[in-house]
Protein backbone atom coordinates (compact mmCIF):
# COMPACT_ATOMS: atom_id res chain seq x y z
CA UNK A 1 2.13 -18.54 8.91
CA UNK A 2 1.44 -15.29 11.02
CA UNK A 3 0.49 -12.07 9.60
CA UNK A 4 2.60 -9.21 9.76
CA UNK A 5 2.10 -5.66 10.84
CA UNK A 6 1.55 -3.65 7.21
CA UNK A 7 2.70 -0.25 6.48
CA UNK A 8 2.58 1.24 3.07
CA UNK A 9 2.80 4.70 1.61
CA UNK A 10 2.06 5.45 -2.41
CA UNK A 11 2.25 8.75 -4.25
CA UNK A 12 -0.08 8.47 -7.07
CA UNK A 13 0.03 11.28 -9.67
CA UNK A 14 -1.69 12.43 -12.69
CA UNK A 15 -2.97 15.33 -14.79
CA UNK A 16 -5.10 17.33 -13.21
CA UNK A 17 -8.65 15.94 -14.17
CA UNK A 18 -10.31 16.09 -10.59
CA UNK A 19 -11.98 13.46 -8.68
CA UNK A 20 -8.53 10.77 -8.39
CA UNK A 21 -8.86 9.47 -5.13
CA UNK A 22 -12.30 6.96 -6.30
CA UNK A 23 -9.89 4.98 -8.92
CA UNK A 24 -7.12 4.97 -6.80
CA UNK A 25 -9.56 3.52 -4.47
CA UNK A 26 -10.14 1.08 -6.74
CA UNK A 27 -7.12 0.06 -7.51
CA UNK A 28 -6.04 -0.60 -4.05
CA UNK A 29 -9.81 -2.85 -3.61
CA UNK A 30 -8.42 -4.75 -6.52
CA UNK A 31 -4.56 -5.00 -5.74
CA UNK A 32 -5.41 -6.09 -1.76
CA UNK A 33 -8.86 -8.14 -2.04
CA UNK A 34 -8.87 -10.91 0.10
CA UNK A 35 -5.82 -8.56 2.62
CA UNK A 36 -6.79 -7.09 5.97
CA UNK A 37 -5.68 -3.50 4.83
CA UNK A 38 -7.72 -0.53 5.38
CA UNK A 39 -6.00 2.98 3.71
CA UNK A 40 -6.61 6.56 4.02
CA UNK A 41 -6.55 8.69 0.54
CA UNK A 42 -5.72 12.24 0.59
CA UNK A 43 -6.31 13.86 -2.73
CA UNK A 44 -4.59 17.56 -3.57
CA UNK A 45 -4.38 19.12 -7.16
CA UNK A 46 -1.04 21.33 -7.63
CA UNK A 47 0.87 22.63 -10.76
CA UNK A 48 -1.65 21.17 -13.29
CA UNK A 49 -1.62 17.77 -11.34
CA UNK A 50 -3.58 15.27 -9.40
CA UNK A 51 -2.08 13.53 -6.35
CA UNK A 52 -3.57 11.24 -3.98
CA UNK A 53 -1.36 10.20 -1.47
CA UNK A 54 -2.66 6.61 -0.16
CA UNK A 55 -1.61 5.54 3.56
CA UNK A 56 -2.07 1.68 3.83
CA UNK A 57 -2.09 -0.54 6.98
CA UNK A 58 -3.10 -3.67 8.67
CA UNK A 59 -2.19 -7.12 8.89
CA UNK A 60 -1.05 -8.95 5.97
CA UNK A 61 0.44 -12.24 5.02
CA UNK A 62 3.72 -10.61 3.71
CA UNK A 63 7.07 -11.48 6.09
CA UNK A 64 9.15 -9.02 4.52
CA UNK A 65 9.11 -5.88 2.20
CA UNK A 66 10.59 -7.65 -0.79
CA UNK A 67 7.54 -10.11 -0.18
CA UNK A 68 5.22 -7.43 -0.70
CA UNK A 69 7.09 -5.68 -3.65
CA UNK A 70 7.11 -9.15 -5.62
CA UNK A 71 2.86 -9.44 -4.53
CA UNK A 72 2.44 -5.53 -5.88
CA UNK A 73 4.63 -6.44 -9.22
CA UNK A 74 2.53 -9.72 -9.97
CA UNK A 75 -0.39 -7.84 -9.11
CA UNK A 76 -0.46 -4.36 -9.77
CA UNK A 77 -2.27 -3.38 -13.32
CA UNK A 78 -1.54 -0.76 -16.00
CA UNK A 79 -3.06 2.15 -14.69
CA UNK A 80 -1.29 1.41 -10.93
CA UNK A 81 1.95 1.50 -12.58
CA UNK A 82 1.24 4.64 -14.94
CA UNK A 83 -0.12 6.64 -11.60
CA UNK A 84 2.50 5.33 -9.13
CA UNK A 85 5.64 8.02 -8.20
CA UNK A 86 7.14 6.39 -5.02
CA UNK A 87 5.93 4.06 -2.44
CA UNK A 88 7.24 3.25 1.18
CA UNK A 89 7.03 0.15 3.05
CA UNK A 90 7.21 -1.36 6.06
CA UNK A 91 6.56 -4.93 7.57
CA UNK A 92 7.00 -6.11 10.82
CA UNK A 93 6.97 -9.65 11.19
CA UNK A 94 4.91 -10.71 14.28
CA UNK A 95 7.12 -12.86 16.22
CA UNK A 96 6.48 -15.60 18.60
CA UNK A 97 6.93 -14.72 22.15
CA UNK A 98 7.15 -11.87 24.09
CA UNK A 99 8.87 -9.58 21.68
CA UNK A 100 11.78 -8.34 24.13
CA UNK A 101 14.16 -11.19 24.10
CA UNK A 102 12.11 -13.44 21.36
CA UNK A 103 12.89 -16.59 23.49
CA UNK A 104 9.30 -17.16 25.98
């Protein structure tokens, strides 16, 4: 099986306590070991609240975005799910061929 082109986008929020975007780091180490994902973390503190705002991408093994929902779900822990306040994602399957007509 081919791996896909990987685009996800979390929100990750929390009182303010400073210093978020290290264990949001490490959840994402844990959630994707073993995935050729790299991410970007931006951390910001507003209203009394941490956010880290995690841009994920790469190649991964997941065909479709419900693939990669069910792989979070299984494999997400506790403190992912507490933290998490949206997520976006986006998988392109990488086709055989030359990608125009999907035929050569």
């Amino acid at each position: 099986m081919m791996n896909s082109e990987t685009y996800i986008d979390f929100c990750f929020a929390r009182k303010e306590e400073g210093n978020f975007s290290p264990e949001v780091d490490s959840m994402l180490m844990q959630l994707f070991s073993g995935k050729r994902l790299k991410w970007y973390l931006e951390e910001k503190q507003t209203d009394g609240a941490d956010i880290v705002i995690a841009e994920i991408k790469g190649m991964s093994p997941f065909q479709t975005e419900d693939e990669a929902i069910a792989f979070i779900e299984m494999n997400a822990g506790e403190p992912f799910w507490h933290y998490l306040q949206g997520y976006k994602i986006f998988i392109y399957p990488n086709k055989r061929g030359c990608g125009s007509c999907g035929t050569h």
